[in-house]
C-alpha atoms as a PDB file:
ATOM      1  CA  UNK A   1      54.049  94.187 144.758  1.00  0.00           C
ATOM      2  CA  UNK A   2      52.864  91.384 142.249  1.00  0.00           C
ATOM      3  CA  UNK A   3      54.671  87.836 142.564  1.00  0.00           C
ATOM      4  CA  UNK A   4      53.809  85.075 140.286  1.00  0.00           C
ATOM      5  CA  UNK A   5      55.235  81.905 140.223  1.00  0.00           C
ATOM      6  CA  UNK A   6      54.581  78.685 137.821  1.00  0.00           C
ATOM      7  CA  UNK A   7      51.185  79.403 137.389  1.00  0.00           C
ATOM      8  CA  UNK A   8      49.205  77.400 135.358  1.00  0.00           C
ATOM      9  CA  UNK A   9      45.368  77.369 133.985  1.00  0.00           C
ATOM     10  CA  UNK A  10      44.060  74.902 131.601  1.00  0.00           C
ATOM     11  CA  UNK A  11      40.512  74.814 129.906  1.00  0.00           C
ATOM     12  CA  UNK A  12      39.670  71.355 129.194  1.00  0.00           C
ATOM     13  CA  UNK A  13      42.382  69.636 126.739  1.00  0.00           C
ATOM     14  CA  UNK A  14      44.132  73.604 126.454  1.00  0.00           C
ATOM     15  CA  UNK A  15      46.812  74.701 128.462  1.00  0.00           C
ATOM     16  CA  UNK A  16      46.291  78.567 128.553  1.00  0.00           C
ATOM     17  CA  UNK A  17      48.948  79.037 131.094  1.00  0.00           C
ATOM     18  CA  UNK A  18      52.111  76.815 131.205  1.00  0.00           C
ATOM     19  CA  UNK A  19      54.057  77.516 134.380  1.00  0.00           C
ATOM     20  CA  UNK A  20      53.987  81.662 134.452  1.00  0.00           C
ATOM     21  CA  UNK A  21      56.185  83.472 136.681  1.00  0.00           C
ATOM     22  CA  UNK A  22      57.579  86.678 136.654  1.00  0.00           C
ATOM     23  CA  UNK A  23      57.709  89.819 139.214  1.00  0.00           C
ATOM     24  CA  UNK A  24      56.352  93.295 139.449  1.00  0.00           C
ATOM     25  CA  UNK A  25      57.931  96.244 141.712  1.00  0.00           C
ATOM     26  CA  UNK A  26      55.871  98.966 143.174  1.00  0.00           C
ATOM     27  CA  UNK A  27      55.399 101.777 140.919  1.00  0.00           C
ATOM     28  CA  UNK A  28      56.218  99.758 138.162  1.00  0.00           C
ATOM     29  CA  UNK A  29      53.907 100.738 134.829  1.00  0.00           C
ATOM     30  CA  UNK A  30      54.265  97.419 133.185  1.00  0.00           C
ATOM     31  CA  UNK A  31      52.930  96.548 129.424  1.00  0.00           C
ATOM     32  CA  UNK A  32      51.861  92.356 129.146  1.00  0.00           C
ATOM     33  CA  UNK A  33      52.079  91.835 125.607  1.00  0.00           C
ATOM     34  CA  UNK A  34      51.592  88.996 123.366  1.00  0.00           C
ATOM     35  CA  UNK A  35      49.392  87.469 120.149  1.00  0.00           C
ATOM     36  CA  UNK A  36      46.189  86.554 120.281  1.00  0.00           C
ATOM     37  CA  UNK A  37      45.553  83.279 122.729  1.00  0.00           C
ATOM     38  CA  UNK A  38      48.725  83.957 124.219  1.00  0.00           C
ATOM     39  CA  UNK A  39      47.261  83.730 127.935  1.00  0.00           C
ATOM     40  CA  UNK A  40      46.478  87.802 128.579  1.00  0.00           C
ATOM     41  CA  UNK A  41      43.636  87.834 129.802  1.00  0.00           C
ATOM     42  CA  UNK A  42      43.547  84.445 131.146  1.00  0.00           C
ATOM     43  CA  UNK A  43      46.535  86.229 133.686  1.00  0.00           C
ATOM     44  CA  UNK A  44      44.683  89.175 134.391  1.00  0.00           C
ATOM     45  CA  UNK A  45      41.414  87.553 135.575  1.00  0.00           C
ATOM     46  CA  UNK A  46      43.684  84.943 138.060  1.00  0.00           C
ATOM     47  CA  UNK A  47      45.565  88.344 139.299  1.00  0.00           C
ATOM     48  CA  UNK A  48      42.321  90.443 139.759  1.00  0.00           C
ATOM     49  CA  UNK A  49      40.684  87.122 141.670  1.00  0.00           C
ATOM     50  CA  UNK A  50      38.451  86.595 138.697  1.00  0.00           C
ATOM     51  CA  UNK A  51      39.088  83.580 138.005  1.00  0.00           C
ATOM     52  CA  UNK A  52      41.256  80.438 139.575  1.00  0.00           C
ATOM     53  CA  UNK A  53      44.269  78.677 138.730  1.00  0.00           C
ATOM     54  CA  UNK A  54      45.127  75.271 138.701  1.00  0.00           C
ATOM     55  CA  UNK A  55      48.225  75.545 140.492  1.00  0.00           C
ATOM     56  CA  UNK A  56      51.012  77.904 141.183  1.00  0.00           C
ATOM     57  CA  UNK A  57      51.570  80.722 143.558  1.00  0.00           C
ATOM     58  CA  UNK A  58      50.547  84.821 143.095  1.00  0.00           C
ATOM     59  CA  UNK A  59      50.443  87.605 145.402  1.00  0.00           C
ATOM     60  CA  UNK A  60      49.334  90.942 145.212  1.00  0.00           C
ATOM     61  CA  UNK A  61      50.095  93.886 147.581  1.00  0.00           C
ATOM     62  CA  UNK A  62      51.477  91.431 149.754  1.00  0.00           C
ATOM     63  CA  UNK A  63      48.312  88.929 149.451  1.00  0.00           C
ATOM     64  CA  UNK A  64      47.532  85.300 148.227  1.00  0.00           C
ATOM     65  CA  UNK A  65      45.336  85.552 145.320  1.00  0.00           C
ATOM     66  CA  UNK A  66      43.630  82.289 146.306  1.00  0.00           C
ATOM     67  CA  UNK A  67      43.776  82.478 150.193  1.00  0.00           C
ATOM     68  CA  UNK A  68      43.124  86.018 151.091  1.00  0.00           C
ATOM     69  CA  UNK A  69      41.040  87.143 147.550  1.00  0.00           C
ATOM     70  CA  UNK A  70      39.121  89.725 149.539  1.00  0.00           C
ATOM     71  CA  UNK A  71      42.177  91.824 150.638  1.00  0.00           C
ATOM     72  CA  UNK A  72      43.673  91.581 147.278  1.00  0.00           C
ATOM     73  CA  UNK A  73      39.878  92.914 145.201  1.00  0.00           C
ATOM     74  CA  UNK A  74      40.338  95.829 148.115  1.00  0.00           C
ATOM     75  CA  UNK A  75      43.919  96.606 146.642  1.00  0.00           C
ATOM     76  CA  UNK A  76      43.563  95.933 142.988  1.00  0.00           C
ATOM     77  CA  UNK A  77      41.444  98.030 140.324  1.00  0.00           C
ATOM     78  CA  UNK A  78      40.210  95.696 136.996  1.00  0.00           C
ATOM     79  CA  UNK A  79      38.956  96.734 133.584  1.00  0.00           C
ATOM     80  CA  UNK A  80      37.865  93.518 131.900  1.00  0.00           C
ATOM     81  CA  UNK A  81      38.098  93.116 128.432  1.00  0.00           C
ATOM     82  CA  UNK A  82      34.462  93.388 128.293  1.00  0.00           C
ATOM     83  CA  UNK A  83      33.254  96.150 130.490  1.00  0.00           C
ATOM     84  CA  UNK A  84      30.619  95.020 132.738  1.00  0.00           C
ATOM     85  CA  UNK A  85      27.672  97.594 132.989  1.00  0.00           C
ATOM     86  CA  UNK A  86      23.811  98.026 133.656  1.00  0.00           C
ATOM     87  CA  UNK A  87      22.245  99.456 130.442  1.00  0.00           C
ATOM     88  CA  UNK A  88      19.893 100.696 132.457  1.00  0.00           C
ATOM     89  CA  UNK A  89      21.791 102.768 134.698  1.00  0.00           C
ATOM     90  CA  UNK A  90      23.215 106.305 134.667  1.00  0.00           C
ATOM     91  CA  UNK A  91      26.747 106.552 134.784  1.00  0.00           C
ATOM     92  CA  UNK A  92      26.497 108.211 137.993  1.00  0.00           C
ATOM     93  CA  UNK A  93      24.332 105.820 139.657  1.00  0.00           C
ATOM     94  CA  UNK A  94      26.425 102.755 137.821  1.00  0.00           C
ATOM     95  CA  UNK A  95      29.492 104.346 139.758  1.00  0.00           C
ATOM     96  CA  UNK A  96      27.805 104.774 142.796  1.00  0.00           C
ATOM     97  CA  UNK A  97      26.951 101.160 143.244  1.00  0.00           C
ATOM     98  CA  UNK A  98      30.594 100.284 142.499  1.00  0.00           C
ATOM     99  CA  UNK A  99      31.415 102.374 145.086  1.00  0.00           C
ATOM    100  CA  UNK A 100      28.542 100.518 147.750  1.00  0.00           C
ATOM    101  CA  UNK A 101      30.254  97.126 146.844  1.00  0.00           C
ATOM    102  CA  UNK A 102      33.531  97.821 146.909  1.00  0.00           C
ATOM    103  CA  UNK A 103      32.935  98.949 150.798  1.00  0.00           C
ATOM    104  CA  UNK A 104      33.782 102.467 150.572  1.00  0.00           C
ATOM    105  CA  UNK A 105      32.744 105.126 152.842  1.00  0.00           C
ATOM    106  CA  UNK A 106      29.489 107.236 152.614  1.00  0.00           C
ATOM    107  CA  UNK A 107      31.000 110.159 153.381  1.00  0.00           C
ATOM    108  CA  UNK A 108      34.008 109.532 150.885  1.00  0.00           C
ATOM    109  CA  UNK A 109      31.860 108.271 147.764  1.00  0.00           C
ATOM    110  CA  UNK A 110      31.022 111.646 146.508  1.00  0.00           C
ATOM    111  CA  UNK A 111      34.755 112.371 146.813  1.00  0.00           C
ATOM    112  CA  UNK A 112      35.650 109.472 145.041  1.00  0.00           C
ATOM    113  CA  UNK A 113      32.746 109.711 142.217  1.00  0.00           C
ATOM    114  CA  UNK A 114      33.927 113.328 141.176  1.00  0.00           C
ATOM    115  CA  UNK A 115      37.701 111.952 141.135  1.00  0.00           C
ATOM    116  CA  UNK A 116      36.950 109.335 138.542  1.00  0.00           C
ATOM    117  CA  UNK A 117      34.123 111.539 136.668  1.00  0.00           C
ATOM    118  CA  UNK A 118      36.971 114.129 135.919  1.00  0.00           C
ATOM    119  CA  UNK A 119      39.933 111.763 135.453  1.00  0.00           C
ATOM    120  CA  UNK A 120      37.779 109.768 133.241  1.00  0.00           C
ATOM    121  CA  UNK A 121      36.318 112.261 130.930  1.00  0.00           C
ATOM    122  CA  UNK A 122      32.414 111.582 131.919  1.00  0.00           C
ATOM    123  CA  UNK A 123      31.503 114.910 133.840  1.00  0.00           C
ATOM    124  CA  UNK A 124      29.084 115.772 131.205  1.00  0.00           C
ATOM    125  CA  UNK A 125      28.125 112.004 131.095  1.00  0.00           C
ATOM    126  CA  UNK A 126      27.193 111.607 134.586  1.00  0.00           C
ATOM    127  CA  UNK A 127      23.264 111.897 134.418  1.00  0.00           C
ATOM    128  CA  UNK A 128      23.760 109.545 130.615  1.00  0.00           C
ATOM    129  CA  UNK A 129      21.848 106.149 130.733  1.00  0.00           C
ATOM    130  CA  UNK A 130      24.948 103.720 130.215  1.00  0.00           C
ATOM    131  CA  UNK A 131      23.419 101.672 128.055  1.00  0.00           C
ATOM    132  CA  UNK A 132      23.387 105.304 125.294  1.00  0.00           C
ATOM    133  CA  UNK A 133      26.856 105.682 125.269  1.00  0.00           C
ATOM    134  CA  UNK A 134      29.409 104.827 122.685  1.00  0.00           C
ATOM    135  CA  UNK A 135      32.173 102.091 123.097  1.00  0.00           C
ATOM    136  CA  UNK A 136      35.015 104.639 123.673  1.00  0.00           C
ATOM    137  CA  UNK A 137      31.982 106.134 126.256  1.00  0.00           C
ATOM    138  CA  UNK A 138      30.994 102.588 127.894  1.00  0.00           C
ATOM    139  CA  UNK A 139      35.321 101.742 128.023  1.00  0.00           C
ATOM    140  CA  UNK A 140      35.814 105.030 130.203  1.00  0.00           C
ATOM    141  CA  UNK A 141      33.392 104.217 132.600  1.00  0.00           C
ATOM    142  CA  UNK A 142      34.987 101.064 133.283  1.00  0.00           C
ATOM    143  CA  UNK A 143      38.039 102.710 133.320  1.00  0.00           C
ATOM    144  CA  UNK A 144      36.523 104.901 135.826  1.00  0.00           C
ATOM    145  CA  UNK A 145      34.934 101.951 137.987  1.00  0.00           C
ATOM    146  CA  UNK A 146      38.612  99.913 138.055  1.00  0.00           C
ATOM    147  CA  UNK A 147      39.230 103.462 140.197  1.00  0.00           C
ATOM    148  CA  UNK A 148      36.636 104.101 141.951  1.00  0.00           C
ATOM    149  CA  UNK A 149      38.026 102.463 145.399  1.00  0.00           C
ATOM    150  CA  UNK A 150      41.753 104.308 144.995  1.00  0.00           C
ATOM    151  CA  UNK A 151      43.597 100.455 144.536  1.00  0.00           C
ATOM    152  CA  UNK A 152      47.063 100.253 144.542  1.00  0.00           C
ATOM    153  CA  UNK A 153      47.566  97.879 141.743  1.00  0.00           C
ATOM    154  CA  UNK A 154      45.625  98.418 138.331  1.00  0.00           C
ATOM    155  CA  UNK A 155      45.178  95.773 135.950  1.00  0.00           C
ATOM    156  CA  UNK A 156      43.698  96.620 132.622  1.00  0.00           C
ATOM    157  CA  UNK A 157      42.886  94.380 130.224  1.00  0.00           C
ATOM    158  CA  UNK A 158      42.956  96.287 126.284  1.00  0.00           C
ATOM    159  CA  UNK A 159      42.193 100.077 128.417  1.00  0.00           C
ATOM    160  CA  UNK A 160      42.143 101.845 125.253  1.00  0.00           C
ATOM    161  CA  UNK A 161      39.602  99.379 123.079  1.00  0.00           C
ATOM    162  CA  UNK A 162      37.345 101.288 121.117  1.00  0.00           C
ATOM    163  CA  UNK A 163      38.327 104.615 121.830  1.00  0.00           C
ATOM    164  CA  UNK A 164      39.028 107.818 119.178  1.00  0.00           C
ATOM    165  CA  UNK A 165      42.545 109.095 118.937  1.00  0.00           C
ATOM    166  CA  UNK A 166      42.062 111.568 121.092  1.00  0.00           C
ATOM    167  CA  UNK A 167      40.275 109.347 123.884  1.00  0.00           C
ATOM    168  CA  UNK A 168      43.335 106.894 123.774  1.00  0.00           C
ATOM    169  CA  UNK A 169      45.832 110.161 124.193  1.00  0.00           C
ATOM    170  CA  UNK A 170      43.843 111.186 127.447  1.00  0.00           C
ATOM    171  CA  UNK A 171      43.351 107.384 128.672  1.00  0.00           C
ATOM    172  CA  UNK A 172      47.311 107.185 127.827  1.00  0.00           C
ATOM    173  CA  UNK A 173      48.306 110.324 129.629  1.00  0.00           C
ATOM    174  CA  UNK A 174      45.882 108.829 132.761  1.00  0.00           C
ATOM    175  CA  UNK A 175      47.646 105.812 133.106  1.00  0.00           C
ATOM    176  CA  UNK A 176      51.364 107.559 133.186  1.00  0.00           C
ATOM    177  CA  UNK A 177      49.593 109.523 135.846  1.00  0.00           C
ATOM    178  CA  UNK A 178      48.610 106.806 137.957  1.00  0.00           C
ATOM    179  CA  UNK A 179      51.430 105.148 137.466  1.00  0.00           C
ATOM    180  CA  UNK A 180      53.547 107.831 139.281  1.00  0.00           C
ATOM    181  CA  UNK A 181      52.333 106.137 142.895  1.00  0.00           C
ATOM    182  CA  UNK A 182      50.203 102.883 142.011  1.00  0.00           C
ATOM    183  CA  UNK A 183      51.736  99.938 140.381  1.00  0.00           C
ATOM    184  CA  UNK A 184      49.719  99.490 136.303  1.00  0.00           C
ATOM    185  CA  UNK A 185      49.508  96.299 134.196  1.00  0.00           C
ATOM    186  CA  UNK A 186      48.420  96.717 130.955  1.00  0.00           C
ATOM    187  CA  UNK A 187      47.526  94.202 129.040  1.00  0.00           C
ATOM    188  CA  UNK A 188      47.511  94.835 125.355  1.00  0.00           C
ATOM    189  CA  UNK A 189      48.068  93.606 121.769  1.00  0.00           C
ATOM    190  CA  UNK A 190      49.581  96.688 120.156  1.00  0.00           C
ATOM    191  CA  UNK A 191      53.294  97.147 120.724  1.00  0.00           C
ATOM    192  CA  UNK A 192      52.896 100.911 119.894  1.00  0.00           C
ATOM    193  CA  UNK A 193      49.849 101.684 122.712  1.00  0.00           C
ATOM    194  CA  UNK A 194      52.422  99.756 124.805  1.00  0.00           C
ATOM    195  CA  UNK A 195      55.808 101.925 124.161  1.00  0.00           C
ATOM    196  CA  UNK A 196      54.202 105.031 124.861  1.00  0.00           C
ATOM    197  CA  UNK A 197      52.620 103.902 128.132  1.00  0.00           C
ATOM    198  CA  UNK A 198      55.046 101.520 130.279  1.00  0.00           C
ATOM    199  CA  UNK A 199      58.611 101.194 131.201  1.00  0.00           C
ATOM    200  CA  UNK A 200      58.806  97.536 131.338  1.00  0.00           C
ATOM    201  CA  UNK A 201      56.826  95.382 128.394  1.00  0.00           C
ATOM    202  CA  UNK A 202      56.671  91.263 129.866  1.00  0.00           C
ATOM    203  CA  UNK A 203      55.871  89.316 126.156  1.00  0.00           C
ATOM    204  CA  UNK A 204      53.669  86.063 126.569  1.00  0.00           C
ATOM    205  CA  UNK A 205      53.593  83.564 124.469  1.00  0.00           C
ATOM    206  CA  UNK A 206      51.459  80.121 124.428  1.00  0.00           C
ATOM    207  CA  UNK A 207      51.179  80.674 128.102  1.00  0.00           C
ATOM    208  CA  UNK A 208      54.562  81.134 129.254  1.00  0.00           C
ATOM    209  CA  UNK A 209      56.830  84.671 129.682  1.00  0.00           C
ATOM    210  CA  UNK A 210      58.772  84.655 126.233  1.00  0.00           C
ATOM    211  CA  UNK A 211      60.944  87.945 127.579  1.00  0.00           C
ATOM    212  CA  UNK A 212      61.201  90.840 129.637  1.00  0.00           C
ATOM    213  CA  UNK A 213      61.559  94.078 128.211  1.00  0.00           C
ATOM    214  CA  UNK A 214      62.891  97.281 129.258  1.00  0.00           C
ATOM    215  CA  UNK A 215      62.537 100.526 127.370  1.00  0.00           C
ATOM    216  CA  UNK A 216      65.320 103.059 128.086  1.00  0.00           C
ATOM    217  CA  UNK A 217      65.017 106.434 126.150  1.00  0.00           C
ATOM    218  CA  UNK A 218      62.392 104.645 123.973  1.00  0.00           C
ATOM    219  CA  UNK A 219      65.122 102.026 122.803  1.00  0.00           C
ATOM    220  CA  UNK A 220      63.947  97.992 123.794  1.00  0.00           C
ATOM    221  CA  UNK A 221      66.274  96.164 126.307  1.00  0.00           C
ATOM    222  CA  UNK A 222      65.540  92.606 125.735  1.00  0.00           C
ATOM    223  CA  UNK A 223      66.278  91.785 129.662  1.00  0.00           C
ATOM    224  CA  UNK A 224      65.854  88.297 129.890  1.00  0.00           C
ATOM    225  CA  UNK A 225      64.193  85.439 127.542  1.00  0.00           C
ATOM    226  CA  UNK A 226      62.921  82.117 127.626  1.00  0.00           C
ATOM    227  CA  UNK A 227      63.874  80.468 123.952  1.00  0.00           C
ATOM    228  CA  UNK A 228      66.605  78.587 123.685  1.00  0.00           C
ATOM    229  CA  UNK A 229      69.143  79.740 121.063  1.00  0.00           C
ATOM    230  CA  UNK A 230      68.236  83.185 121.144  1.00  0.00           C
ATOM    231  CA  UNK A 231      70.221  85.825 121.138  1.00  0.00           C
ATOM    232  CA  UNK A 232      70.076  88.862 123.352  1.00  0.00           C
ATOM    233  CA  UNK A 233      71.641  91.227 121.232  1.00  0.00           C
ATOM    234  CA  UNK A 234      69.488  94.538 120.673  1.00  0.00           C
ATOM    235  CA  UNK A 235      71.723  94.561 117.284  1.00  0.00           C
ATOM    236  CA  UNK A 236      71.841  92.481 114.301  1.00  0.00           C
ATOM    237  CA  UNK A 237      73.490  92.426 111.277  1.00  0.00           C
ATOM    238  CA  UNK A 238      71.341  92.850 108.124  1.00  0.00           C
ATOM    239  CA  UNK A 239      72.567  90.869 105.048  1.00  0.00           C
ATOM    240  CA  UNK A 240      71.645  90.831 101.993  1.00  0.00           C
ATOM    241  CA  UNK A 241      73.428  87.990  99.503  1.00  0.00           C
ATOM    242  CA  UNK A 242      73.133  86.479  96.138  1.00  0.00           C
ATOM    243  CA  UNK A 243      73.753  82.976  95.635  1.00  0.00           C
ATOM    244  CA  UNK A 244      72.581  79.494  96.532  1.00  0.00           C
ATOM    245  CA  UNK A 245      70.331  79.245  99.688  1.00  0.00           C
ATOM    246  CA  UNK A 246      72.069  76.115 100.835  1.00  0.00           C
ATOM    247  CA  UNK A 247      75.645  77.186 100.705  1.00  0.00           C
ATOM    248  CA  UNK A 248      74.655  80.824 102.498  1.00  0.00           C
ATOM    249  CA  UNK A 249      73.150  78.474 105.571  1.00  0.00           C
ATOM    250  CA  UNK A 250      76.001  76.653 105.504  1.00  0.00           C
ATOM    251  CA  UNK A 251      78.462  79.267 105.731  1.00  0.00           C
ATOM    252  CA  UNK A 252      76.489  81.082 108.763  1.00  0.00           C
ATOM    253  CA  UNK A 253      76.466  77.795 110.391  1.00  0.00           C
ATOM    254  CA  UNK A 254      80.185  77.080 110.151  1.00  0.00           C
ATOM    255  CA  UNK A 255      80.314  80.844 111.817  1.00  0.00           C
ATOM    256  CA  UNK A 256      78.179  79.415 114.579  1.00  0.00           C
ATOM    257  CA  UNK A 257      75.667  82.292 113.748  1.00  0.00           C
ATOM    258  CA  UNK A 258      72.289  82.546 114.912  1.00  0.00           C
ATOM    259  CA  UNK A 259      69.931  83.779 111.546  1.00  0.00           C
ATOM    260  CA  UNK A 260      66.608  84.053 110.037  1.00  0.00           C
ATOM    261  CA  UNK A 261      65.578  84.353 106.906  1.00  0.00           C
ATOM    262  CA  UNK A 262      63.492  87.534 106.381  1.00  0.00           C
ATOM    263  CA  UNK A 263      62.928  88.133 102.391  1.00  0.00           C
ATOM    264  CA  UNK A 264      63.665  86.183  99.382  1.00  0.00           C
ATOM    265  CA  UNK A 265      63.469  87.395  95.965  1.00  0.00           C
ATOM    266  CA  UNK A 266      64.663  85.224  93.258  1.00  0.00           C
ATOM    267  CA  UNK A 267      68.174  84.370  94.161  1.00  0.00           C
ATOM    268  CA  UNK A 268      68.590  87.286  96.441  1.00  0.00           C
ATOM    269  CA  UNK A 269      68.191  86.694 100.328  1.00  0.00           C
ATOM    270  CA  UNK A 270      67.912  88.976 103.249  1.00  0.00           C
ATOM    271  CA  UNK A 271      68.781  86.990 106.469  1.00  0.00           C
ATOM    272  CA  UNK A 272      69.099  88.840 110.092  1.00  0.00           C
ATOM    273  CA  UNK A 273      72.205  87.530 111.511  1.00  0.00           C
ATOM    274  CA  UNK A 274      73.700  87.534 115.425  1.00  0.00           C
ATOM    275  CA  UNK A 275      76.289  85.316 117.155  1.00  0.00           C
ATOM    276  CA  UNK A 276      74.724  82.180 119.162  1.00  0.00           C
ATOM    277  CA  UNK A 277      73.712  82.810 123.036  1.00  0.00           C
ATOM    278  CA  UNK A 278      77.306  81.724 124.138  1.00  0.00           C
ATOM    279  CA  UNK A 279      79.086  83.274 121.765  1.00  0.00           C
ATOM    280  CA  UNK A 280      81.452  86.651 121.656  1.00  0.00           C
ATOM    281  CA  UNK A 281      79.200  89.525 120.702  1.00  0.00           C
ATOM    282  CA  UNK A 282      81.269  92.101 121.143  1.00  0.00           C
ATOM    283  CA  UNK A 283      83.294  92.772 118.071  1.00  0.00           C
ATOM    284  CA  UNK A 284      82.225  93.463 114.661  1.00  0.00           C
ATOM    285  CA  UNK A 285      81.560  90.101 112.788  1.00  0.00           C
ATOM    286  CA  UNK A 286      81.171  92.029 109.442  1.00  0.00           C
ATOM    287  CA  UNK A 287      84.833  91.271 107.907  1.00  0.00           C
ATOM    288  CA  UNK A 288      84.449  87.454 109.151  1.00  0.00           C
ATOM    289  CA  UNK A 289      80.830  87.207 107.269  1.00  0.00           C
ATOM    290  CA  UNK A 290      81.845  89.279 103.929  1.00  0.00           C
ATOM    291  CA  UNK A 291      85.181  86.867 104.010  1.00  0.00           C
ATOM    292  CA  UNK A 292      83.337  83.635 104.224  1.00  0.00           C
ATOM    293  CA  UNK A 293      80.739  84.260 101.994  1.00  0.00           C
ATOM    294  CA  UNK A 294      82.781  85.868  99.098  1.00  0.00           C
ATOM    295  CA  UNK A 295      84.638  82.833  99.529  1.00  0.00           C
ATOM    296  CA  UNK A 296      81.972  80.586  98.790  1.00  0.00           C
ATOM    297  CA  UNK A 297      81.633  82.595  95.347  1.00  0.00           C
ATOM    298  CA  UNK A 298      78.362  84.379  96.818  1.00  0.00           C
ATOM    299  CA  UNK A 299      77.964  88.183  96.406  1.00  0.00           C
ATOM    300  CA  UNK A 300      77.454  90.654  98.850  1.00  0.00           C
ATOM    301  CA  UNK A 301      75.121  93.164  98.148  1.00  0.00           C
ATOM    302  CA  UNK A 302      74.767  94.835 101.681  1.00  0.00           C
ATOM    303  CA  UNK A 303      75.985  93.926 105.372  1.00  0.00           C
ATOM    304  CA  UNK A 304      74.984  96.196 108.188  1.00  0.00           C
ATOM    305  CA  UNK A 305      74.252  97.075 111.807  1.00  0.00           C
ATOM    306  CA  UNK A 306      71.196  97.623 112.556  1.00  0.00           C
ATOM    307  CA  UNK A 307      69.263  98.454 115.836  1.00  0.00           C
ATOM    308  CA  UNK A 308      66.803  95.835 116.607  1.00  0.00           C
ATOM    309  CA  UNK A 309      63.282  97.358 116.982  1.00  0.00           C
ATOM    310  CA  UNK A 310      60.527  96.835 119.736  1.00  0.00           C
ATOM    311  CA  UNK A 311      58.661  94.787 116.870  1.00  0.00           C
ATOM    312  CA  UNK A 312      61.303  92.597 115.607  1.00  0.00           C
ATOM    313  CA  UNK A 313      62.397  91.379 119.557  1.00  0.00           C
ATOM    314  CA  UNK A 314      58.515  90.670 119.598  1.00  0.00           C
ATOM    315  CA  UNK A 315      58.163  88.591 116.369  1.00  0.00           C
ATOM    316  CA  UNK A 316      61.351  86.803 117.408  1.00  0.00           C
ATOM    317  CA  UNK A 317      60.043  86.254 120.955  1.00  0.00           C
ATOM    318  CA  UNK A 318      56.308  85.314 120.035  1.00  0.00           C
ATOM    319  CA  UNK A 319      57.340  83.172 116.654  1.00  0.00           C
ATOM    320  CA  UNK A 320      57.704  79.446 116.831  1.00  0.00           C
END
């Protein structure tokens, strides 16, 4: 459904987007994640035919972006980052005109302008001069234009922006609904918005895909990566030692163990350890770690499994 491959955007001296590829199946409610400058929205305007790239390759639906734009805008709903309304205009008549440019039917626009109205939570809105509304207000009739034209591929860049609790529940439970026959991308900083939304999370980072992940039963399947060195694992050891800094790095480095440092206090240090990409991760590397390090005349204070969460795979994908 969505195909991208080594795209790359650059604004003056920046490089917003480094050689992006990845792939998106039909159906697919996907979560692209990342910090901050990461390349987001920069991917989201190139998908929806916002904006160009500089090179690269990406189809939608079936569709090259830069060769056949106006078949992919007829497939592919877009809430900007910044919705883009007429103050002046009623919601209804704001929607309407969507519906006039996006080429749809006369005698299906009513249809379609009730569908989004109700989906949307703007019924009682629909007579409201846009330009009154609240944030969470103006976001849902964006949300409700991206819609308007039934696409088959949504793209929505932060959907749940300025929105009440309750608001980003409904807008949350929307998406899972369109989801069930329309392929999503959601673009979003907040890992927990994400979770409860998609399937699939794809983590950016300084314009490239840091990692693909999968959530199964809630639990994050780190399903492929793009930093050397790291380790797949969705398990690390926790350890927390006493002793000097230097000969603790040097032990874990004679065990040809992957670490970071996570909390120092004093001469007490918590690292998160896992064995290097190549290495055996299968058996339990606690006795070999408590040996080593006891030998060295450190003390052990606490060595344990622990599942890695949704925000740690993040910070270790988007740090560096």
């Amino acid at each position: 459904m969505i195909s991208v491959k080594d795209l790359t955007k650059t604004y003056g001296a920046f490089k917003a987007l480094k050689g992006l590829s990845f792939e998106i199946d039909k159906g697919e409610v996907v979560g692209f994640l990342g910090p901050n400058g990461a390349g987001k929205t920069t991917t989201m305007r190139v998908l929806s035919c916002y904006m160009p790239a500089d090179s690269g390759t990406v189809e939608v639906a079936g569709y090259d972006v830069f060769h056949s734009s106006l078949e992919v805008k007829k497939r592919v709903g877009y809430l900007p980052e910044i919705v883009p309304l007429y103050p002046e205009m009623t919601v209804s008549g704001y929607l309407n005109y969507v519906a006039q440019i996006k080429d749809i039917p006369y005698h299906q626009r009513s249809e379609r302008l009730d569908f989004v109205l109700e989906a949307c939570g703007l019924k009682d809105r629909r007579r409201q001069i846009t330009g009154q509304l609240s944030k969470g207000y103006r976001q849902r009739v964006g949300l409700a234009q991206s819609l308007i034209h039934d696409p088959e591929v949504i793209i929505l860049d932060e959907p749940t922006s300025g929105l009440d609790p309750r608001q980003i529940i409904e807008i949350r439970e929307l998406i899972r609904e369109l989801g069930q026959n329309r392929t999503v991308i959601l673009s979003t900083h907040i890992l927990a918005e994400a979770s409860m939304t998609c399937q699939r999370m794809l983590v950016i980072h300084e314009g490239k895909i840091a990692g693909d992940i999968e959530l199964v039963n809630q639990k994050p399947l780190l399903r492929s990566h793009d930093i050397e060195g790291f380790a797949t694992n969705e398990r690390y050891i926790r350890l927390v030692v006493q002793g000097k800094l230097e000969i603790i790095q040097n032990t874990l480095d004679e065990l040809t163990l992957s670490y970071t440092l996570s909390n120092q206090e004093s001469d007490i240090y918590t690292f998160q350890v896992v064995p290097r990409v190549n290495a055996d991760r299968n058996g339990d590397l606690r006795p070999q770690v408590a040996k080593a390090l006891i030998h060295q005349g450190c003390q052990l204070l606490e060595i344990a499994v622990v599942e890695s969460t949704l925000e740690e795979i993040f910070l270790q994908l988007t740090t560096g």
